[in-house]
C-alpha atoms as a PDB file:
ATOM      1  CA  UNK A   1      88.225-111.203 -33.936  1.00  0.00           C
ATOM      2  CA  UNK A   2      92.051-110.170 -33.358  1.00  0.00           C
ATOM      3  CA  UNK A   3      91.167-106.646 -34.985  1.00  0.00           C
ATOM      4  CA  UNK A   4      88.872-104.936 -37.723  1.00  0.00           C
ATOM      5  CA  UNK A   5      90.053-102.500 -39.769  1.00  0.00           C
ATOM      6  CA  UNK A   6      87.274 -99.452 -40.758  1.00  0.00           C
ATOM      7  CA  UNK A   7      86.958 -98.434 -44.176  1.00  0.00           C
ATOM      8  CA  UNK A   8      88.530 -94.957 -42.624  1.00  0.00           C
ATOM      9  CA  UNK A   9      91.409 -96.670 -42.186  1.00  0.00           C
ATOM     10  CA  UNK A  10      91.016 -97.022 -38.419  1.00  0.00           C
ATOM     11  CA  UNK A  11      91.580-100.392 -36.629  1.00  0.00           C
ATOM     12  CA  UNK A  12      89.998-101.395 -33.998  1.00  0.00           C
ATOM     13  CA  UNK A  13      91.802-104.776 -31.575  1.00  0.00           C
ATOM     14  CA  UNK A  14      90.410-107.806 -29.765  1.00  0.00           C
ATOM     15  CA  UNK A  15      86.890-107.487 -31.215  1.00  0.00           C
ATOM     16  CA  UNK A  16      84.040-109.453 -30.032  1.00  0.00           C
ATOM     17  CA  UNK A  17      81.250-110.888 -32.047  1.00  0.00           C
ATOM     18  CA  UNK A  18      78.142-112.396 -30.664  1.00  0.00           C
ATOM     19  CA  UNK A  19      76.397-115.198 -32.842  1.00  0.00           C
ATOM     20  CA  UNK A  20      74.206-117.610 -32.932  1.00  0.00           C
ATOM     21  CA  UNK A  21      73.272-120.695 -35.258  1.00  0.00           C
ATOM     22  CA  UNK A  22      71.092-123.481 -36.173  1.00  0.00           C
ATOM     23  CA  UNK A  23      70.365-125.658 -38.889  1.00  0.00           C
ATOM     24  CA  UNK A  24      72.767-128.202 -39.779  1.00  0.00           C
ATOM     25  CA  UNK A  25      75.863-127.116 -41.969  1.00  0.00           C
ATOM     26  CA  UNK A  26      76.630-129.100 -44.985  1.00  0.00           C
ATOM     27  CA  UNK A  27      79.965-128.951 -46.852  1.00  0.00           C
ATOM     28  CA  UNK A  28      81.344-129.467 -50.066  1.00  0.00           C
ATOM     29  CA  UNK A  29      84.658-131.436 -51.145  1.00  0.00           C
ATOM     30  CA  UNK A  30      87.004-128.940 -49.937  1.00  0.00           C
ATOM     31  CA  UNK A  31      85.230-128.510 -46.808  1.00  0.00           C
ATOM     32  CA  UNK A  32      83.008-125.245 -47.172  1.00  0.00           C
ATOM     33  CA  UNK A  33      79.751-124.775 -46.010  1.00  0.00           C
ATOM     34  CA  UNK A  34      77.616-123.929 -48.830  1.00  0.00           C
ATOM     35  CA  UNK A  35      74.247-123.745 -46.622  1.00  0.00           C
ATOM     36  CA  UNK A  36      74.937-120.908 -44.623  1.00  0.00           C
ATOM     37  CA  UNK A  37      71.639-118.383 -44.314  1.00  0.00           C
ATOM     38  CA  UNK A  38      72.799-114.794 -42.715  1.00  0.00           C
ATOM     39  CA  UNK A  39      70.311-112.771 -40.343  1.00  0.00           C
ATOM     40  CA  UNK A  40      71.321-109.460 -39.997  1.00  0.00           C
ATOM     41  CA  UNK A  41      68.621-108.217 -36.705  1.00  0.00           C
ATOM     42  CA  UNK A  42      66.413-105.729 -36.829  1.00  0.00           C
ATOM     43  CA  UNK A  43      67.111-102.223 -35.446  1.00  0.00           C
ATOM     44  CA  UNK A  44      66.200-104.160 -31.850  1.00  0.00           C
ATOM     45  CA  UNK A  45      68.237-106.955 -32.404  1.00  0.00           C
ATOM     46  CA  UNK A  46      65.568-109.323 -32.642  1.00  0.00           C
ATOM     47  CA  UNK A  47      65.541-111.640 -35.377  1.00  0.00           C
ATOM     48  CA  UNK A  48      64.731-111.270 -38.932  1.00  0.00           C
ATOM     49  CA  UNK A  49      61.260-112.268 -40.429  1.00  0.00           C
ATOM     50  CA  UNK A  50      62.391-115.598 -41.120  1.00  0.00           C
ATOM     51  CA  UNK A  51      62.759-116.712 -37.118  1.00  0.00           C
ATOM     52  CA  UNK A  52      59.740-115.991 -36.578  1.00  0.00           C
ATOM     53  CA  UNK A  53      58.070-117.932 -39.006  1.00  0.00           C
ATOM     54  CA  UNK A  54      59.774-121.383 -38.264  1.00  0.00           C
ATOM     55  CA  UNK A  55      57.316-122.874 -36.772  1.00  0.00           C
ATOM     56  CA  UNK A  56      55.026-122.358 -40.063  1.00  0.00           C
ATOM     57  CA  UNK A  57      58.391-123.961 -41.555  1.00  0.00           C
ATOM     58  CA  UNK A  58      58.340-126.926 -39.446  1.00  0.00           C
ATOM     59  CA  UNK A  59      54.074-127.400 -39.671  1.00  0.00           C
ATOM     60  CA  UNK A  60      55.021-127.181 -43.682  1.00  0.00           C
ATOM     61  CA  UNK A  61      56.526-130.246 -44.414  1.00  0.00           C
ATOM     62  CA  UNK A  62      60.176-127.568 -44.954  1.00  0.00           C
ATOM     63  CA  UNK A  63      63.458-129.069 -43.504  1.00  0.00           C
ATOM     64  CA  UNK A  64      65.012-126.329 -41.610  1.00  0.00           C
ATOM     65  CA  UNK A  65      67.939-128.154 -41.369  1.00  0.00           C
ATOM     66  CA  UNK A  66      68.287-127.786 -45.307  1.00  0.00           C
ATOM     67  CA  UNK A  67      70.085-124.642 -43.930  1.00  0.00           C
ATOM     68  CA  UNK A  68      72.782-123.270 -41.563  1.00  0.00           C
ATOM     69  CA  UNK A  69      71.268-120.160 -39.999  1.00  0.00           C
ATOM     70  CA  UNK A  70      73.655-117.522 -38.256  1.00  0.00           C
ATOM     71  CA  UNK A  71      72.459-114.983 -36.593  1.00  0.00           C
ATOM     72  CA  UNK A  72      75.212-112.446 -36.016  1.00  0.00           C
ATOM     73  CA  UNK A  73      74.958-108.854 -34.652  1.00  0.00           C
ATOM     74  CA  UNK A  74      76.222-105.466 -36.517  1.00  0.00           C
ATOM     75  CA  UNK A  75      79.127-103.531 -35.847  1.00  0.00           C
ATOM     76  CA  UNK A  76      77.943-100.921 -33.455  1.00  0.00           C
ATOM     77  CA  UNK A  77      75.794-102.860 -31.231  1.00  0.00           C
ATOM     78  CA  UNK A  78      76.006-103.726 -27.738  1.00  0.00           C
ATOM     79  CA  UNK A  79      75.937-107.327 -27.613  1.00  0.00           C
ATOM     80  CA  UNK A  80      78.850-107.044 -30.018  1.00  0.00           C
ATOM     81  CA  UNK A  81      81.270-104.553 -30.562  1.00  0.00           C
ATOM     82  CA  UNK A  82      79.818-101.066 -29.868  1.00  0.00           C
ATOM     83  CA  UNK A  83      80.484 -97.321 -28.088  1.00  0.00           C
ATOM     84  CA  UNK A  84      79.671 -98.163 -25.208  1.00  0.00           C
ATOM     85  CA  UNK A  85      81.062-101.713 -24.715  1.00  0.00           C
ATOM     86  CA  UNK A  86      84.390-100.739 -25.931  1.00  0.00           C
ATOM     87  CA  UNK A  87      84.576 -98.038 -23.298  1.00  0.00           C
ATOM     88  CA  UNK A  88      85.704 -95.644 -26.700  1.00  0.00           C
ATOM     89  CA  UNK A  89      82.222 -93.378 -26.319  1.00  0.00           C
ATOM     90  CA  UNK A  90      82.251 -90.896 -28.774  1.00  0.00           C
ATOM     91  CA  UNK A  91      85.834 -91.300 -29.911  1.00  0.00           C
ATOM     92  CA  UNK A  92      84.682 -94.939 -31.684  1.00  0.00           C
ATOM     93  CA  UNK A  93      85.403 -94.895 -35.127  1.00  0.00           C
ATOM     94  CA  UNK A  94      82.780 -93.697 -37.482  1.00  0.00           C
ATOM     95  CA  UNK A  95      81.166 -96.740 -39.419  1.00  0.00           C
ATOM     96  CA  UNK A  96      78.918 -97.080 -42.609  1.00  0.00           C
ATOM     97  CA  UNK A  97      77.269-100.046 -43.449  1.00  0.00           C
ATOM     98  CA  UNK A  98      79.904-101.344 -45.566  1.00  0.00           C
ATOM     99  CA  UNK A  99      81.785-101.455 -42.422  1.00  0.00           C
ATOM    100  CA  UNK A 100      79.237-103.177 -40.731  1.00  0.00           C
ATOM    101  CA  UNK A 101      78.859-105.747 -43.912  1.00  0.00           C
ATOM    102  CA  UNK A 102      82.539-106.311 -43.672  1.00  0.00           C
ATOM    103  CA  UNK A 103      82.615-106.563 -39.697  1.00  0.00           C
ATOM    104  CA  UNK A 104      80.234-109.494 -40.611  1.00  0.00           C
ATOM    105  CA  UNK A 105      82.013-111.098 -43.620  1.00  0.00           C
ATOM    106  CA  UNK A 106      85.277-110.686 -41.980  1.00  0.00           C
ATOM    107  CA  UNK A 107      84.050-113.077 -39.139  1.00  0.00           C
ATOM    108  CA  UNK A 108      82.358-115.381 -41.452  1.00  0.00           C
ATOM    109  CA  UNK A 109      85.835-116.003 -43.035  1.00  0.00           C
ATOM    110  CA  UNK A 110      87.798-116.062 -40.046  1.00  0.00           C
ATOM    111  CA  UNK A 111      85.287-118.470 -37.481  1.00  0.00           C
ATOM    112  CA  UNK A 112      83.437-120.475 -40.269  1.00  0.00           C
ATOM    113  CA  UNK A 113      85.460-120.028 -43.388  1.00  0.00           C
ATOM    114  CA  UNK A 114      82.499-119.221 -45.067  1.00  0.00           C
ATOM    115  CA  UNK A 115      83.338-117.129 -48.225  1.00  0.00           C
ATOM    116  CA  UNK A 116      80.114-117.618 -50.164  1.00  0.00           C
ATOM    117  CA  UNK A 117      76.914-117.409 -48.851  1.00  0.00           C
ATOM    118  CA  UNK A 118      73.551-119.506 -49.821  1.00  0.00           C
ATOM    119  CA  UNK A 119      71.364-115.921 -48.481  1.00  0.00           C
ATOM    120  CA  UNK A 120      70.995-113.806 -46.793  1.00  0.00           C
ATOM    121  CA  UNK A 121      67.713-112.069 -44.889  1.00  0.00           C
ATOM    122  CA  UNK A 122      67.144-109.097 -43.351  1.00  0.00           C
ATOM    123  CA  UNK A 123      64.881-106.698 -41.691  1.00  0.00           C
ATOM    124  CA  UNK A 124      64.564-102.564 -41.361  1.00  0.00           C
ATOM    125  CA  UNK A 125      68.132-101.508 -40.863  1.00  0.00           C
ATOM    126  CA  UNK A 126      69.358-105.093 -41.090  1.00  0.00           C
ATOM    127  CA  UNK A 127      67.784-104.829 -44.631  1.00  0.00           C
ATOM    128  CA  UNK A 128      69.715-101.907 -45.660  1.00  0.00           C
ATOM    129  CA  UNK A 129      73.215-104.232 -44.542  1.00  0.00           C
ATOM    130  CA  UNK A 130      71.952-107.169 -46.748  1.00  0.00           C
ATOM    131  CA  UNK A 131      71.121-104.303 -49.799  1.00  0.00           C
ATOM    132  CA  UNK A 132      74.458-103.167 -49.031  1.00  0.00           C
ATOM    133  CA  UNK A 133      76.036-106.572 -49.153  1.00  0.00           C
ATOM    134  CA  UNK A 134      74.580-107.679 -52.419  1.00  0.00           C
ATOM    135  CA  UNK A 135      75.329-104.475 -54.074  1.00  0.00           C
ATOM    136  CA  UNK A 136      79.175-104.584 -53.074  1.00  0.00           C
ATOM    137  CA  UNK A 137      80.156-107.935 -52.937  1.00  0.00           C
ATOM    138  CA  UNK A 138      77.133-109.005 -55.866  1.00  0.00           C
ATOM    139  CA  UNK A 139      78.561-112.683 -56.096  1.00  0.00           C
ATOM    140  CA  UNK A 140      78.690-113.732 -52.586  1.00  0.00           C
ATOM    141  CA  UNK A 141      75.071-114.898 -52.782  1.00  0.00           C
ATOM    142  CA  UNK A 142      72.557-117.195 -53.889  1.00  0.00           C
ATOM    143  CA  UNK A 143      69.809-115.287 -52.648  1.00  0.00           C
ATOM    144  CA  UNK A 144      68.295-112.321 -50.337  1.00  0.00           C
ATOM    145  CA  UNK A 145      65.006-111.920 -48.509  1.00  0.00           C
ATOM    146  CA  UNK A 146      64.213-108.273 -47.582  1.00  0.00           C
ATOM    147  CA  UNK A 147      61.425-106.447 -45.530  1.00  0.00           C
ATOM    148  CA  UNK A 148      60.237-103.293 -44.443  1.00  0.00           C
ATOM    149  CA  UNK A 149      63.534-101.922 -46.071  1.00  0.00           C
ATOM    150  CA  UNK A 150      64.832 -99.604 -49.103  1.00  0.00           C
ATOM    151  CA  UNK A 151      68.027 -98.580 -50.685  1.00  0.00           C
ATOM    152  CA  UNK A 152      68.659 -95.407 -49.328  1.00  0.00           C
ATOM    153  CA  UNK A 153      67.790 -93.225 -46.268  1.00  0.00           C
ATOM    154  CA  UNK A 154      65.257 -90.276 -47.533  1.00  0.00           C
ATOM    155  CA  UNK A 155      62.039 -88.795 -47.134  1.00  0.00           C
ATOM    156  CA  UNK A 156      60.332 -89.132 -43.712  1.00  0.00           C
ATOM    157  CA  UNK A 157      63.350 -91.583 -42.835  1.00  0.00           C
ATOM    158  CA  UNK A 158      66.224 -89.053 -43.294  1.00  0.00           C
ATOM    159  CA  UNK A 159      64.239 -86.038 -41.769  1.00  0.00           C
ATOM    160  CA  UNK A 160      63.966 -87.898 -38.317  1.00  0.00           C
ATOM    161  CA  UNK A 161      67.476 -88.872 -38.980  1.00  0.00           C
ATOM    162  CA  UNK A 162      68.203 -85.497 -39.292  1.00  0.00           C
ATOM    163  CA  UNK A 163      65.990 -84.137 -36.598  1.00  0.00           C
ATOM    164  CA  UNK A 164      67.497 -86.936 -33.747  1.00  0.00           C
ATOM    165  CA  UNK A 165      71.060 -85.437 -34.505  1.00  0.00           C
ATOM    166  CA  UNK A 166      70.320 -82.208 -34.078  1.00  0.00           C
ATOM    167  CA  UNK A 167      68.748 -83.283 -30.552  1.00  0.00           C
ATOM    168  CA  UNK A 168      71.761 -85.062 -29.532  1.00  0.00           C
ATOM    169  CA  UNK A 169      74.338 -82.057 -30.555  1.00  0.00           C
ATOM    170  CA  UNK A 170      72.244 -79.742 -28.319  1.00  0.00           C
ATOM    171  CA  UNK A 171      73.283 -81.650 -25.461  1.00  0.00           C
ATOM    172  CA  UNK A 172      76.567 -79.687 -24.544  1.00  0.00           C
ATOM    173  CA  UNK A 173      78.014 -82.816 -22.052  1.00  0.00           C
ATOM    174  CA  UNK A 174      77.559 -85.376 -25.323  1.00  0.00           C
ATOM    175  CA  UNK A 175      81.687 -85.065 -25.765  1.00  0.00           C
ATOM    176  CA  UNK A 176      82.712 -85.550 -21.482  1.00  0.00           C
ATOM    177  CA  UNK A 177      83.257 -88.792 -20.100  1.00  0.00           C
ATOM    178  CA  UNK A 178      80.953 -88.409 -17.517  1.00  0.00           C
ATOM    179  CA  UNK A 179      77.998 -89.601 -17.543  1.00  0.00           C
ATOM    180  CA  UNK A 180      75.091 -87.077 -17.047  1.00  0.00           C
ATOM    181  CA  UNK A 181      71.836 -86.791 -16.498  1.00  0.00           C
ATOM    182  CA  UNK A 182      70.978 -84.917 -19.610  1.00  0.00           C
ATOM    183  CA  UNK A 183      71.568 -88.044 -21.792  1.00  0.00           C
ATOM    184  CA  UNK A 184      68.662 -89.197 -20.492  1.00  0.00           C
ATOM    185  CA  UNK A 185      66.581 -86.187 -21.342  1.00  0.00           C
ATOM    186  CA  UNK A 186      68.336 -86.412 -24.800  1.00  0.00           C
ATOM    187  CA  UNK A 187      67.219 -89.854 -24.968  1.00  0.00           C
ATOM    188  CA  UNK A 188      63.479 -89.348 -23.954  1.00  0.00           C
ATOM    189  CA  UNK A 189      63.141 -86.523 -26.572  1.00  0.00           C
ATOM    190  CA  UNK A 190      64.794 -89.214 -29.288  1.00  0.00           C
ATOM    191  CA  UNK A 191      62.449 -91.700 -29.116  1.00  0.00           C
ATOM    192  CA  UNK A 192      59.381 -90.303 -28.332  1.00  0.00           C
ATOM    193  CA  UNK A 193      60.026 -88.494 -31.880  1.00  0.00           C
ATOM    194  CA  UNK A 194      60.511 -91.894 -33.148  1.00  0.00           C
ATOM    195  CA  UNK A 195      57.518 -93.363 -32.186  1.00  0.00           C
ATOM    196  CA  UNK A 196      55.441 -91.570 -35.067  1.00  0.00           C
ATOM    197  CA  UNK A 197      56.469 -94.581 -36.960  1.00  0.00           C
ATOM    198  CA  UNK A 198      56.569 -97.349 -34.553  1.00  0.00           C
ATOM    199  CA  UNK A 199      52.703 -98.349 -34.899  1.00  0.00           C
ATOM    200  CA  UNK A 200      50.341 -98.409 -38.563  1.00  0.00           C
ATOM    201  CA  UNK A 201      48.472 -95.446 -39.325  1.00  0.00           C
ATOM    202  CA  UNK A 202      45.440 -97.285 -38.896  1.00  0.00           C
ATOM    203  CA  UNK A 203      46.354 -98.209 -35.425  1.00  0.00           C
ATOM    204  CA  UNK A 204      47.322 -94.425 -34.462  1.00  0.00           C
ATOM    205  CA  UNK A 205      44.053 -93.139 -35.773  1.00  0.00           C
ATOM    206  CA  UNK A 206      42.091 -95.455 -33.444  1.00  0.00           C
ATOM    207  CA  UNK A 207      43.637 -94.207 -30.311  1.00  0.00           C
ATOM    208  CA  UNK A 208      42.900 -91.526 -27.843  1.00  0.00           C
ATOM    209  CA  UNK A 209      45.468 -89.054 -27.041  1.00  0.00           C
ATOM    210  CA  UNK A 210      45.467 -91.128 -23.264  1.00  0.00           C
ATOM    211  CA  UNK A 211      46.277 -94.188 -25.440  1.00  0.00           C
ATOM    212  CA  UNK A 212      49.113 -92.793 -27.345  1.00  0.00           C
ATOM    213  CA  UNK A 213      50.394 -90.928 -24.197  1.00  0.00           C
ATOM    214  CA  UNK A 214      50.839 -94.526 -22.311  1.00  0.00           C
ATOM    215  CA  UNK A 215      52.164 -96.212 -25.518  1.00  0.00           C
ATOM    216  CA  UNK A 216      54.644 -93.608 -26.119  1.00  0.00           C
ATOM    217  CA  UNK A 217      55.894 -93.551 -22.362  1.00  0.00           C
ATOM    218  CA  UNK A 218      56.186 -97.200 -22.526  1.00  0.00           C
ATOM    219  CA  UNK A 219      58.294 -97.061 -26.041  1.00  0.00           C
ATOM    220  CA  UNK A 220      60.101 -94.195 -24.398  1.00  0.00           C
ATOM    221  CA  UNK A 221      61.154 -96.268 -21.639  1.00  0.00           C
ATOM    222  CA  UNK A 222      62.269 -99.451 -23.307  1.00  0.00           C
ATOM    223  CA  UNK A 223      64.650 -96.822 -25.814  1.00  0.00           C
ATOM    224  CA  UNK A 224      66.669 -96.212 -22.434  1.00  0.00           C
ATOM    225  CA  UNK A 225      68.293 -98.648 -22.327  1.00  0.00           C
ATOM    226  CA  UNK A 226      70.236 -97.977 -25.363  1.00  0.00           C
ATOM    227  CA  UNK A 227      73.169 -96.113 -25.065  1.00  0.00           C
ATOM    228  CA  UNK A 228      73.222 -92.678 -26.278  1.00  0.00           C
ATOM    229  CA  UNK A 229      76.734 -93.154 -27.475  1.00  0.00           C
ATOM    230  CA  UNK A 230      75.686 -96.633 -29.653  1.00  0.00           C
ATOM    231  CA  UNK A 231      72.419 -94.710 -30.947  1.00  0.00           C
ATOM    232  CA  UNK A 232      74.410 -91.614 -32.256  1.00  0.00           C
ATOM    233  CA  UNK A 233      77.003 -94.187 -34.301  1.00  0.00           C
ATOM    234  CA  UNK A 234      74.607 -95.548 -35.607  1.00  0.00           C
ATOM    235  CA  UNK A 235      72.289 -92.834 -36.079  1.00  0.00           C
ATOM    236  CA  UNK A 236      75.391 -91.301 -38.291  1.00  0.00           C
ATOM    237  CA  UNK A 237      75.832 -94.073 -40.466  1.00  0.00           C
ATOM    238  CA  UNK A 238      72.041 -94.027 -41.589  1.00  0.00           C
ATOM    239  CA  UNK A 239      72.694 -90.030 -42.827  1.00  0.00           C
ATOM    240  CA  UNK A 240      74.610 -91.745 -45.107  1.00  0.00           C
ATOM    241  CA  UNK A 241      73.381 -94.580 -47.103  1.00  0.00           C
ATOM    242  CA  UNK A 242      72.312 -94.421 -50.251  1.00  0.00           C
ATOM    243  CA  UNK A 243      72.922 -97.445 -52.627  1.00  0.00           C
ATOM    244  CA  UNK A 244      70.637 -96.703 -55.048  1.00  0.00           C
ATOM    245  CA  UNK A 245      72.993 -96.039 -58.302  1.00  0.00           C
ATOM    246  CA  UNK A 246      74.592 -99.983 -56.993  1.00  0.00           C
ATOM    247  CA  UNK A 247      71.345-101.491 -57.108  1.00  0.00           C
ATOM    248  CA  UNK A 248      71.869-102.740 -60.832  1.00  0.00           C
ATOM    249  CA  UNK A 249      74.850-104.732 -59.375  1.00  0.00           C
ATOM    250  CA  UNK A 250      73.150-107.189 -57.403  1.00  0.00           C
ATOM    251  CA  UNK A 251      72.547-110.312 -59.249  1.00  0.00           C
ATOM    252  CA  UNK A 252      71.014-112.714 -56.275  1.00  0.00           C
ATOM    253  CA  UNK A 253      67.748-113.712 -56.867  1.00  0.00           C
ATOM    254  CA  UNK A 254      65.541-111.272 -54.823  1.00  0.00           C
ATOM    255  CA  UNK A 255      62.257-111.697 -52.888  1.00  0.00           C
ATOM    256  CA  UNK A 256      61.422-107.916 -51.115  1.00  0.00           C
ATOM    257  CA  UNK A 257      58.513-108.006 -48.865  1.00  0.00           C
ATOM    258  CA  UNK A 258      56.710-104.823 -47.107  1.00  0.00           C
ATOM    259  CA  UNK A 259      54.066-103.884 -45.063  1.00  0.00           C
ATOM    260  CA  UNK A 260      51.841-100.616 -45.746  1.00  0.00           C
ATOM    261  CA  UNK A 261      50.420 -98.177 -43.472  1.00  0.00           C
ATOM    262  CA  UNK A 262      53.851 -97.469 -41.672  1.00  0.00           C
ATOM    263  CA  UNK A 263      55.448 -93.664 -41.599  1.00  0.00           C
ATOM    264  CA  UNK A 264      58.669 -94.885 -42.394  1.00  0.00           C
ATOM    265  CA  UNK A 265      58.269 -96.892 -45.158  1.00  0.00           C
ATOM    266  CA  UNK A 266      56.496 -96.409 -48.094  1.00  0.00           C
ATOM    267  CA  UNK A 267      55.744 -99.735 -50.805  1.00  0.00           C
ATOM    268  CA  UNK A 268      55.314 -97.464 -53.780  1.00  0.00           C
ATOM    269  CA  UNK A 269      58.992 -95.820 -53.282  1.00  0.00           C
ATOM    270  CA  UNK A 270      60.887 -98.273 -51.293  1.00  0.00           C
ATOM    271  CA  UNK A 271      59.544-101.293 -53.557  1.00  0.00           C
ATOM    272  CA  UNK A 272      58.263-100.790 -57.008  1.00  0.00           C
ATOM    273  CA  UNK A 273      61.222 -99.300 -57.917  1.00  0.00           C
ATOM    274  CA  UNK A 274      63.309-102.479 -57.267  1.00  0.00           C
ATOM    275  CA  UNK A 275      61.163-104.374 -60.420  1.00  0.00           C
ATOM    276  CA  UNK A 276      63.038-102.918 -63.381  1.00  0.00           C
ATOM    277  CA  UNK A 277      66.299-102.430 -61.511  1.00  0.00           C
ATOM    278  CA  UNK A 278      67.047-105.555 -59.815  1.00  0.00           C
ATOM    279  CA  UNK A 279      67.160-108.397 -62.676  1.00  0.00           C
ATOM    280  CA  UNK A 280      65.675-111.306 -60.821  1.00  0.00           C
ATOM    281  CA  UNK A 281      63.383-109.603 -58.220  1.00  0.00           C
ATOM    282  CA  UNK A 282      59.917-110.915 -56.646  1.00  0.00           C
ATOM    283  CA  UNK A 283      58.566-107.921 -54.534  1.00  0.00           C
ATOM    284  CA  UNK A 284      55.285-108.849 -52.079  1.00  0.00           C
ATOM    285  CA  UNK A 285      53.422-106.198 -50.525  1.00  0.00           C
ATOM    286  CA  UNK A 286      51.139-106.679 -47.571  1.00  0.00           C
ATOM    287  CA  UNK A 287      48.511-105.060 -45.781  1.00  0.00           C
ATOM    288  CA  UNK A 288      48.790-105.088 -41.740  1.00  0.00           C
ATOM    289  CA  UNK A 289      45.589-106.293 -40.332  1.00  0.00           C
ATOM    290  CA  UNK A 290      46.196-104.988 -36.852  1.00  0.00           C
ATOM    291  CA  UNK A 291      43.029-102.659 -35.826  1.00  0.00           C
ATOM    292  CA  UNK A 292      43.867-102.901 -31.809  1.00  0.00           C
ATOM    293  CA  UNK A 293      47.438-101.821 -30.841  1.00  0.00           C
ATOM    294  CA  UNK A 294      46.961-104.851 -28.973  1.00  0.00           C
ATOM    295  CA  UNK A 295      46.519-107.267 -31.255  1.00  0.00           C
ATOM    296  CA  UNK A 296      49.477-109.399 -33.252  1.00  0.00           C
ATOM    297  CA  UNK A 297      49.735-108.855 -36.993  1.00  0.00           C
ATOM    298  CA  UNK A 298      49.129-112.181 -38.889  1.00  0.00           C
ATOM    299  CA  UNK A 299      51.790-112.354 -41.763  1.00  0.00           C
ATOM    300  CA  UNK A 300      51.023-116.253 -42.433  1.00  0.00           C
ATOM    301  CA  UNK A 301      50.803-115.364 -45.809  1.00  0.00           C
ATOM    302  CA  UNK A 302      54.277-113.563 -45.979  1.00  0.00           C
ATOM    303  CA  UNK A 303      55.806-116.717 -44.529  1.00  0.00           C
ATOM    304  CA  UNK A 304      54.049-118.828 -47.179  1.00  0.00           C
ATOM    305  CA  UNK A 305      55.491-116.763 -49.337  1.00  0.00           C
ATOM    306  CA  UNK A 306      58.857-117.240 -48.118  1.00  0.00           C
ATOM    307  CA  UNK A 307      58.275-120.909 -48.122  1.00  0.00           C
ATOM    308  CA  UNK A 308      57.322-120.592 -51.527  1.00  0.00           C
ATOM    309  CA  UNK A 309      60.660-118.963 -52.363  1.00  0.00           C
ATOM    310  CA  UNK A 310      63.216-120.840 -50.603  1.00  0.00           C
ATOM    311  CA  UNK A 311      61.473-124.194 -52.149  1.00  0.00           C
ATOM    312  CA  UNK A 312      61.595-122.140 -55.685  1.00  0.00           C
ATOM    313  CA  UNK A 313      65.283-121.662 -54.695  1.00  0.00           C
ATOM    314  CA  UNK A 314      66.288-125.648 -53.596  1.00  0.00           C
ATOM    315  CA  UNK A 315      64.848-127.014 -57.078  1.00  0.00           C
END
């Protein structure tokens, strides 16, 4: 995009935006498309629920072409505009997630001319953008498909929010433009406190202390590869969301899905709540049936239940 201005007021120019679609598009008389289905990526950047289950869409008798999927990636990460692939470090412009819903509706406008969406899905963080989305901009949506995600950033969630920036001001070169070794260390200490939520409780209790030890060094290892600079931004803009007095705004018919057994989220406050708030709400909650941190969850039934909706929604 030429530039992108930050709710702060700051603009930033020449912004990239990586994307990706499928589906077929389908317009109406004035030339809109009025299929488009958003994915806003998990804190990994892989792709939302949905992708994964496509296959059980295709085996389903479901047209996926019904739909226009873009994929696009947030404000703050690499593959699109971020910290470190601006070169700006510390000295890029604070964001919240209504930046990073506007980044993404800015660039719907401007490449697709896509003003209103059919739905959109998201997972974890990307959640919190779609929550975000439907709670500020309430009629720009058909529907949204949510998982593993709540309306603010409290509890266990904020506290390791909390805890990874007080890690990250400790380290006195944070603010040079050098790089320096200590990032790394900064880094290490970051993520192995984040893995206390990365696996099911029922997995963690079935492990030795060996077990965890290897699992953690190999989460560790794959979290260095993101940049300290992105992971701070970003890490700043979770501190501060909280869209829980909006939630009566959003009038998009709702299907929220979550998992139990996971530290960082929690069915019973990051779901039940949403039933007498949110006026056309479905919420699904599902039980991982990993025992083995090994094994693959099966979550068949959450994508029937996603078939279920979107058919619900077509009719």
């Amino acid at each position: 995009m030429e530039s992108f201005e930050f709710e702060s007021g700051q603009i930033l120019e020449n912004v990239n935006v990586e994307y990706a679609t499928s589906g077929v598009p389908r317009y109406d008389e004035d030339g809109n498309i009025v299929n488009a289905i958003v994915y806003s990526p998990n804190l990994y950047g892989g792709y939302s629920i949905l992708a994964q289950h496509h296959k059980l869409i295709e085996n389903h008798d479901f047209d996926k072409n019904e739909y226009f999927f873009i994929r696009i990636y947030a404000l703050g990460v690499p593959e699109s505009c971020s910290p470190s692939t601006t070169g700006l470090k510390y000295r890029f412009p604070k964001y919240t997630f209504k930046d990073r819903v506007n980044f993404k509706r800015q660039f719907l406008a401007e490449k697709f001319k896509i003003k209103k969406i059919a739905g959109l899905i998201g997972e974890g963080l990307g959640g919190f953008e779609i929550f975000t989305w439907a709670c500020e901009y309430p009629d720009e949506m058909e529907f949204i498909i949510v998982l593993n995600s709540s309306f603010k950033n409290y509890a266990q969630r904020y506290i390791f929010t909390k805890c990874a920036e007080n890690i990250i001001e400790s380290c006195e070169d944070f603010y040079s433009d050098e790089y320096s070794s200590s990032f790394s260390m900064v880094s290490v200490s970051i993520f192995r406190l984040l893995f206390a939520g990365y696996l099911p409780e029922n997995v963690l209790e079935n492990l030795s202390n060996d077990e965890i030890d290897a699992l953690m060094e190999d989460y560790v290892e794959d979290g260095l590869f993101m940049d300290i600079h992105d992971f701070k931004s970003r890490n700043d803009c979770l501190l501060e969301y909280d869209v829980e007095d909006k939630l009566p705004n959003i009038q998009a018919k709702s299907l929220i899905l979550g998992v139990e057994g996971y530290l960082f989220f929690n069915p019973q406050k990051d779901l039940i709540p949403y039933e007498n708030i949110i006026k056309d709400c479905k919420i699904r909650v599902f039980k991982s049936k990993v025992e083995n941190y090994y094994d693959e969850d099966d979550f068949s039934d959450m994508g029937l239940e996603i078939l279920s909706f979107l058919k619900e929604i077509k009719k």
